[in-house]
Protein backbone atom coordinates (compact mmCIF):
# COMPACT_ATOMS: atom_id res chain seq x y z
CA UNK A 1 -87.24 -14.30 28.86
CA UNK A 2 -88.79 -13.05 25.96
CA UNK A 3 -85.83 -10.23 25.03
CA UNK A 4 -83.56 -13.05 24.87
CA UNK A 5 -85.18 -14.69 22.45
CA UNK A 6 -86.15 -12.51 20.07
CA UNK A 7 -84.87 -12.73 16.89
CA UNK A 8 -83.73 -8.60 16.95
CA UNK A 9 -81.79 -9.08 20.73
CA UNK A 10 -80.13 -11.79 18.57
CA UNK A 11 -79.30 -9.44 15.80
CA UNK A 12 -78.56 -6.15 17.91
CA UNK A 13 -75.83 -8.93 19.94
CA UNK A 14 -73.92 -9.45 16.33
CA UNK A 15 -73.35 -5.50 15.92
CA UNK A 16 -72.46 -5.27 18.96
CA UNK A 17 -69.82 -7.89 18.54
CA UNK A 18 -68.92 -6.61 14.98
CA UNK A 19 -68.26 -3.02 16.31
CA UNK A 20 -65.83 -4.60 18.90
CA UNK A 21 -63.90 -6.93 16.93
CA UNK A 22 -63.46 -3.58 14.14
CA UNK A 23 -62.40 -1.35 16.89
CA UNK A 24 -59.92 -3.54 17.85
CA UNK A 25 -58.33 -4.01 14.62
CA UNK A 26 -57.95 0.01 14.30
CA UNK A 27 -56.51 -0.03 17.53
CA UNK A 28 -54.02 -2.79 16.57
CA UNK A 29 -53.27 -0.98 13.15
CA UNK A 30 -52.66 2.39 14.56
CA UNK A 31 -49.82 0.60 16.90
CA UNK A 32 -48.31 -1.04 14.10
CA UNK A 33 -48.09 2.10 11.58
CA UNK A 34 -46.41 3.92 14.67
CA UNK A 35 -43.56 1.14 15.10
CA UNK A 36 -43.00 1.61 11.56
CA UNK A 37 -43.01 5.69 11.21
CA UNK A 38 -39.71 7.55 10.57
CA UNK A 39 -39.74 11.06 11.76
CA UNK A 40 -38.46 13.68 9.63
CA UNK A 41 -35.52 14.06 11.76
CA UNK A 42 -34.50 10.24 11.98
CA UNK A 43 -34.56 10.67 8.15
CA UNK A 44 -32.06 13.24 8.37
CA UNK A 45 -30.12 11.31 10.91
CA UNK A 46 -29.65 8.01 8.65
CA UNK A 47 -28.78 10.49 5.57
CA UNK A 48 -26.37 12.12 7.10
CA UNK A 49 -24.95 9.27 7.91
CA UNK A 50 -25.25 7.10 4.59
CA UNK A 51 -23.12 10.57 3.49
CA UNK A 52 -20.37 10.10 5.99
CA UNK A 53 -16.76 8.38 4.47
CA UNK A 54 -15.67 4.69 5.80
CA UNK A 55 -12.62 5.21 7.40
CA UNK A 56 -9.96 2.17 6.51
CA UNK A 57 -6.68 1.19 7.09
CA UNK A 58 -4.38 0.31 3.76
CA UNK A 59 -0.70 -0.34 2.51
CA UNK A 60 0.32 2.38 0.07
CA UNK A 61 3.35 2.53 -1.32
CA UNK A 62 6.32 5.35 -2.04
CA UNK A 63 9.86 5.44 -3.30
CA UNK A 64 12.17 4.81 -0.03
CA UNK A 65 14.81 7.72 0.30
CA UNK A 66 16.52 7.89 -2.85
CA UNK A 67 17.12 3.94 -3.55
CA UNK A 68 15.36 2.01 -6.35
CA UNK A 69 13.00 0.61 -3.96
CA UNK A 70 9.44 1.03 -2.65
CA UNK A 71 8.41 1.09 0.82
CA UNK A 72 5.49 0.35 2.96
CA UNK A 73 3.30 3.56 4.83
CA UNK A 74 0.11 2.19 6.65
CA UNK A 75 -2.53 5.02 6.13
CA UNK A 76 -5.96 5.57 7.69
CA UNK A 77 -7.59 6.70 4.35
CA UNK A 78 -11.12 8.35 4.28
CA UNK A 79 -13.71 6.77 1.58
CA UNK A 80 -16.42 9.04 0.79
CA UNK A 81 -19.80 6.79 0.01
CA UNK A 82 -19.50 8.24 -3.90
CA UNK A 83 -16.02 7.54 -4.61
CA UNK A 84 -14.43 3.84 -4.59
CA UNK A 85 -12.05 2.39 -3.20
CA UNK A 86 -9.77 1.99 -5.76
CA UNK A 87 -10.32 5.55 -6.76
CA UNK A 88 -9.25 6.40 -3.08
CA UNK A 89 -6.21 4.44 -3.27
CA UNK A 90 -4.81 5.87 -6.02
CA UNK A 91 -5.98 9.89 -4.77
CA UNK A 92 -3.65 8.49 -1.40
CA UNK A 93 -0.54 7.92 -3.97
CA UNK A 94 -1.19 11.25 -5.98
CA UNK A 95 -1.22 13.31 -2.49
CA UNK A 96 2.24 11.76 -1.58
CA UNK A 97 3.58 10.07 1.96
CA UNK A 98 2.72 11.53 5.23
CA UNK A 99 4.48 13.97 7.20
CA UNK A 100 5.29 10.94 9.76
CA UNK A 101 7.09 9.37 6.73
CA UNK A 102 9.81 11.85 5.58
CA UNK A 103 11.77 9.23 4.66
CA UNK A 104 9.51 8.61 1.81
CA UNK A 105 9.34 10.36 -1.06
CA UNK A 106 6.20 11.09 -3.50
CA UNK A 107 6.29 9.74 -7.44
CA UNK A 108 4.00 11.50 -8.96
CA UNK A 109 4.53 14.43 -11.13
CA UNK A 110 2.58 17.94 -9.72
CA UNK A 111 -0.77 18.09 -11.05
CA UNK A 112 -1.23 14.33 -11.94
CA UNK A 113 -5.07 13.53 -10.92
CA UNK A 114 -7.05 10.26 -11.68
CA UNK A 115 -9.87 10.77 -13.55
CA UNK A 116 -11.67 7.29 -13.44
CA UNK A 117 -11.55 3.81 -13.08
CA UNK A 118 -13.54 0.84 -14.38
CA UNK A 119 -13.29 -2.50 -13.54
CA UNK A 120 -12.98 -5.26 -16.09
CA UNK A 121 -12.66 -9.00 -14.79
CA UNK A 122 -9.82 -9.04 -13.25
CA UNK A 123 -8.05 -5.53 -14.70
CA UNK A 124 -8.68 -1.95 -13.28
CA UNK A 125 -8.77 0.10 -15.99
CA UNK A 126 -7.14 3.72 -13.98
CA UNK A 127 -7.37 7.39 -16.52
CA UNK A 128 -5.21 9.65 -15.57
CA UNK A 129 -5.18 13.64 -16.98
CA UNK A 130 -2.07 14.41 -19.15
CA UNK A 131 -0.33 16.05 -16.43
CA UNK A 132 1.33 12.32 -15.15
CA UNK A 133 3.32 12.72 -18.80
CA UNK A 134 4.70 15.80 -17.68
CA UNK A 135 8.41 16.05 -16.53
CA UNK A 136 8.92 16.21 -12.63
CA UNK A 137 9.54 19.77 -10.96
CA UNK A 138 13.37 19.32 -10.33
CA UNK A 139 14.13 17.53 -13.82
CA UNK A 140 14.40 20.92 -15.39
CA UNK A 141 18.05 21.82 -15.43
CA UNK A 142 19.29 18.10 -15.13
CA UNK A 143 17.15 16.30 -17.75
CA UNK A 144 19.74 14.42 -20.43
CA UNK A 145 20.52 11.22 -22.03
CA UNK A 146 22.10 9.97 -18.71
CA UNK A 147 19.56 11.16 -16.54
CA UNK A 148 16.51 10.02 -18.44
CA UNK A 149 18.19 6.26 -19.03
CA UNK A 150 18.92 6.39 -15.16
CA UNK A 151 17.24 8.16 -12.58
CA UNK A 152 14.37 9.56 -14.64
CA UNK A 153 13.36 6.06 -15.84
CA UNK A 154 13.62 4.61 -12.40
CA UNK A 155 11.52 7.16 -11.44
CA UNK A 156 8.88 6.48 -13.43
CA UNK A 157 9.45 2.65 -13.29
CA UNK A 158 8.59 3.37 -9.48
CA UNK A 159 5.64 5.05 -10.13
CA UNK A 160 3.90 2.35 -12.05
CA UNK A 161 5.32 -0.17 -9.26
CA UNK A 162 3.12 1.95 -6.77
CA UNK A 163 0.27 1.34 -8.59
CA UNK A 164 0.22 -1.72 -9.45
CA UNK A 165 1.86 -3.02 -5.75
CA UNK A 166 -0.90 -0.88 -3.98
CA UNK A 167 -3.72 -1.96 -5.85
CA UNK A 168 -3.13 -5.69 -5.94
CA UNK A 169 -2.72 -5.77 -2.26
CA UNK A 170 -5.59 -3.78 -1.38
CA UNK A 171 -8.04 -5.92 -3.78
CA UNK A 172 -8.90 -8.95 -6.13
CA UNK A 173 -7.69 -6.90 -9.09
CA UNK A 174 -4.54 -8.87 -11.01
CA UNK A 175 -3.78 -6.32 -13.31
CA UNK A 176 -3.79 -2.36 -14.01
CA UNK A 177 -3.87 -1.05 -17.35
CA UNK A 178 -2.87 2.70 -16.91
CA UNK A 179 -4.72 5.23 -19.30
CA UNK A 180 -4.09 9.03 -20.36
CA UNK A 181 -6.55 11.65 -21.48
CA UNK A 182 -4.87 13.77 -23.35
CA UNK A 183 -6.66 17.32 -24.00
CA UNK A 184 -4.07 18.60 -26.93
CA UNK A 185 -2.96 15.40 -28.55
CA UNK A 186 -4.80 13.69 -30.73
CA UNK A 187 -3.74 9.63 -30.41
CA UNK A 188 -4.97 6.48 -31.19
CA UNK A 189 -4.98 4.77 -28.10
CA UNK A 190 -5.26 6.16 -24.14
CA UNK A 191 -2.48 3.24 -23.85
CA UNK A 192 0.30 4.81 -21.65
CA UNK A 193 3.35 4.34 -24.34
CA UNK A 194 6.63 3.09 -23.82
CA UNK A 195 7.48 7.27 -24.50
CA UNK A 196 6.35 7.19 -20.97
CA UNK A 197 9.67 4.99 -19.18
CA UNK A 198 11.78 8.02 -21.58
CA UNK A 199 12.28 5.84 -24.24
CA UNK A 200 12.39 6.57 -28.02
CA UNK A 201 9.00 4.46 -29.36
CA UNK A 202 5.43 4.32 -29.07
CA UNK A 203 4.77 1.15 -28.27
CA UNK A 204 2.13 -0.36 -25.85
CA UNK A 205 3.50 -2.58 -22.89
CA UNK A 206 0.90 -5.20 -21.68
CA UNK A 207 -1.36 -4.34 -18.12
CA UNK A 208 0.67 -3.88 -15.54
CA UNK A 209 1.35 -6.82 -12.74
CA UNK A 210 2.35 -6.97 -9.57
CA UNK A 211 5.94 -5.70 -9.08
CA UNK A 212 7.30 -7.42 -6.11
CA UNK A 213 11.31 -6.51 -7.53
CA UNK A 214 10.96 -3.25 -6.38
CA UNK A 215 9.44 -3.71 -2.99
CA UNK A 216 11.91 -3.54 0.24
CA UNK A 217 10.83 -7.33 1.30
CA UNK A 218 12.92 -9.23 3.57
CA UNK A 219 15.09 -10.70 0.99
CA UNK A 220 15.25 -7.96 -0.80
CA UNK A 221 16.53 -6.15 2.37
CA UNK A 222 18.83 -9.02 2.92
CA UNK A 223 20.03 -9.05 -0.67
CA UNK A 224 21.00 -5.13 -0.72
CA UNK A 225 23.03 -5.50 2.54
CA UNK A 226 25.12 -8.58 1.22
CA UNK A 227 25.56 -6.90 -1.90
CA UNK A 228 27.05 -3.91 -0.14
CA UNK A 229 29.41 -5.92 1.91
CA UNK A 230 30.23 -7.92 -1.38
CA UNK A 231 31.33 -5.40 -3.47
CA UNK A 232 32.83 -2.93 -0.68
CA UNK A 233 29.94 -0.35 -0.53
CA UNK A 234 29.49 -0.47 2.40
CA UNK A 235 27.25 3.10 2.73
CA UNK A 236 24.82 1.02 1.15
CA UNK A 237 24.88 -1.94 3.32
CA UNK A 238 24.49 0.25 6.31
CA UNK A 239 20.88 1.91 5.14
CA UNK A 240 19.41 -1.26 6.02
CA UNK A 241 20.59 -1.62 9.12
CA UNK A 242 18.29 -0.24 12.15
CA UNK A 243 18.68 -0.36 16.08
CA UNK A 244 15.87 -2.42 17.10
CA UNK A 245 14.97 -0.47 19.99
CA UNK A 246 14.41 3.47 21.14
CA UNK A 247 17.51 4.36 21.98
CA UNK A 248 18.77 7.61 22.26
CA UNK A 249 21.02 8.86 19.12
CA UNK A 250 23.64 9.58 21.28
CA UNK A 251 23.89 6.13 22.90
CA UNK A 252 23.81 4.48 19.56
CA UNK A 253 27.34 4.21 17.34
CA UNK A 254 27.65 6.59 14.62
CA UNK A 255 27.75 5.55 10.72
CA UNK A 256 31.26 6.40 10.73
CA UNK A 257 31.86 3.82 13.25
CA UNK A 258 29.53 1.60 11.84
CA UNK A 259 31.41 1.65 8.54
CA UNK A 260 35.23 1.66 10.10
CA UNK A 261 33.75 -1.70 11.84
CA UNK A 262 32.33 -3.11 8.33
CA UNK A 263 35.49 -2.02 6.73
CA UNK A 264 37.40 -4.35 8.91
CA UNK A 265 35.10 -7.36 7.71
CA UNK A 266 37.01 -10.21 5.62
CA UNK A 267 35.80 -10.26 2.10
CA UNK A 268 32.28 -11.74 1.03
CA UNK A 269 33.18 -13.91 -2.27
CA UNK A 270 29.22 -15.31 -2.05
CA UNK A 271 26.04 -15.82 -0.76
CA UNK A 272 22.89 -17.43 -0.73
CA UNK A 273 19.42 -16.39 1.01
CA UNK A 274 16.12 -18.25 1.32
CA UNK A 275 13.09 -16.06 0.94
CA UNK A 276 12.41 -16.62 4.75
CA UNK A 277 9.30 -16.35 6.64
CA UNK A 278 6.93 -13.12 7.88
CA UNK A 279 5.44 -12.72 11.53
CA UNK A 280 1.79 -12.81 11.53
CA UNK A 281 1.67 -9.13 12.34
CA UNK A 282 4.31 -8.21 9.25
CA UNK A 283 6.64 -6.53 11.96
CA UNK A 284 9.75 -8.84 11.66
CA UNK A 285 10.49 -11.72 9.93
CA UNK A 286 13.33 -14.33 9.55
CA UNK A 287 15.26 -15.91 6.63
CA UNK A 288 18.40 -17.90 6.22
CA UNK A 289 21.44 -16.77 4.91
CA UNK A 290 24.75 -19.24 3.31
CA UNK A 291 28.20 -17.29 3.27
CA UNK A 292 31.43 -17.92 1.57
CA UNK A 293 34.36 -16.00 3.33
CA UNK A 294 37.88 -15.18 2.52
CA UNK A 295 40.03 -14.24 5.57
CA UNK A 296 42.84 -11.76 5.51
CA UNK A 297 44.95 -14.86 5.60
CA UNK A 298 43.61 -16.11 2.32
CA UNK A 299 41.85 -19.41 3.77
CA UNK A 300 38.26 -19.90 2.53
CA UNK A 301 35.18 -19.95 5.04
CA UNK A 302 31.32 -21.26 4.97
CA UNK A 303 28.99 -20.06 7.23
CA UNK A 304 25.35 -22.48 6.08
CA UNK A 305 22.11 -21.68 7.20
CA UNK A 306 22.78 -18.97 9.60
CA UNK A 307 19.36 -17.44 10.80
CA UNK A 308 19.06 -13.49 10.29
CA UNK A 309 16.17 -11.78 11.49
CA UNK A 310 14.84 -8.41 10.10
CA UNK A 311 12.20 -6.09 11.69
CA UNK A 312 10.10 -3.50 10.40
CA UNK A 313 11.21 0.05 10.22
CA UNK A 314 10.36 3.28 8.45
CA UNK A 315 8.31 0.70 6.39
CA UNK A 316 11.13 -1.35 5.05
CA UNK A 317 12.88 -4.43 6.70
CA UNK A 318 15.86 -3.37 8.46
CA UNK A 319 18.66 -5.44 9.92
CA UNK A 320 19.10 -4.55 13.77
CA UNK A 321 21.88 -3.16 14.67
CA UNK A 322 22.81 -5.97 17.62
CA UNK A 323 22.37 -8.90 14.48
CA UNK A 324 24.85 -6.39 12.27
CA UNK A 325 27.67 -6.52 15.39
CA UNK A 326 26.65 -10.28 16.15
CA UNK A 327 26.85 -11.48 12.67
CA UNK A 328 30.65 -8.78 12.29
CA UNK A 329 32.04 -10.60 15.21
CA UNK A 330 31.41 -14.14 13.73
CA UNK A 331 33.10 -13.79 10.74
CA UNK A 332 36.39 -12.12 11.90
């Protein structure tokens, strides 16, 4: 009775309480210090992976066959975490379409590498080395005044295109103002020149924007094919027509009687097309199309309105071949 009321049982009670309540908290800190606590290896782990690329899937862009166009190749392109993806874009067009596209064909001169780009508002501001001036491998024994005012300006007319179509699809950027380091030339701007496009001055055209003249769209697709039946060439007419299934080649009609069956076709005096709608997925699309005809007996035809659908192939809009027959047979 006497212990526990002594002032020092009192006393020794508190320590005793004290000690408790400390170990407690050391207990609690140790558990929360080894929740938090990275191993040396798990450190490795997450660098290793902050260094792997993002893998994404993009829209780049390349000169279809030999035609003035562009067309589409999708491309899985690998982003490594130091280099944008602007940067990346523009390393895709420089290495040229895929071996699953040989339909496409590359628009960059050998050598050509981009050296850096900066963004400015709403411009990308893309260096490349002095190689993209240089003159394309085959241009050697056919470079003249009718070559460099025809093929070698659409050429490089394309390859701006490209850049400008690829970028502004694949992000915010409006504009593209292309820039050239040149190692032996001393200049006063980095400006790519008008001496660029083969012409005979120095001056500076504006930032590029988007070129949608050049891609293979629907209309576009449309337009080249009535064009070709307009004005009798019919060869070029029939690239843009496609079967729309996997057929065999040998089930399928040739192009020689392809064109013997377009040859047959009355004459198209006009026509009109609307710039049609695209499937959600971008794999066909439809568009309206207003003929004026003039039969073999001289009389004077109108066809308004008539739906044509297009579908995707080799990354252009094609014309299948069973709308090509449907739409021969209802104007003869």
């Amino acid at each position: 009775m006497y212990l526990r009321n002594c002032p020092r049982h009192s006393i020794f009670q508190k320590y005793k309480l004290a000690i408790l309540f400390f170990l407690c908290l050391c207990i609690l800190q140790s558990s929360v210090l080894a929740s938090q606590f990275i191993s040396p290896a798990s450190m490795l782990d997450a660098k290793l992976q902050e260094d792997q690329p993002s893998n994404i899937s993009v829209p780049l862009y390349f000169r279809y066959k030999n035609t003035a166009y562009l067309a589409r190749e999708m491309r899985d392109i690998n982003i490594a975490r130091t280099m944008t993806v602007h940067l990346a874009l523009i390393n895709a067009l420089l290495s040229g379409p895929g071996s699953l596209s040989p339909q496409l064909s590359p628009l960059f001169p050998s050598g050509t590498q981009a050296l850096s780009v900066v963004a400015e508002d709403e411009t990308l501001f893309i260096t490349f080395n002095d190689k993209i001036l240089s003159r394309y491998s085959d241009e050697a024994l056919i470079f003249n005044a009718e070559y460099s005012q025809g093929e070698g300006k659409i050429r490089r007319q394309l390859a701006m295109a490209s850049i400008i179509n690829t970028i502004t699809e694949n992000s915010p950027f409006t504009k593209v103002q292309v820039l050239v380091r040149q190692e032996n030339y001393v200049s006063t701007s980095m400006r790519l020149s008008a001496r660029y496009y083969l012409l005979d001055e120095d001056s500076l055209p504006p930032p590029l924007t988007r070129q949608e003249e050049y891609i293979l769209t629907p209309q576009v697709s449309a337009r080249i094919f009535l064009e070709g039946w307009q004005n009798r060439e019919f060869t070029s007419s029939l690239r843009i027509v496609r079967s729309s299934t996997d057929q065999s080649t040998s089930d399928l009609p040739t192009e020689f009687d392809l064109r013997q069956s377009f040859e047959q076709a009355p004459l198209l005096e006009e026509f009109n097309i609307t710039p049609g709608v695209v499937s959600i997925d971008g794999q066909s699309a439809v568009l309206s199309i207003s003929l004026k005809i003039l039969t073999d007996e001289g009389e004077e035809r109108f066809i308004q309105n008539r739906p044509l659908h297009l579908v995707m192939r080799e990354g252009i809009f094609t014309i299948p071949l069973e709308t090509f027959e449907q739409l021969l047979r209802i104007v003869k």
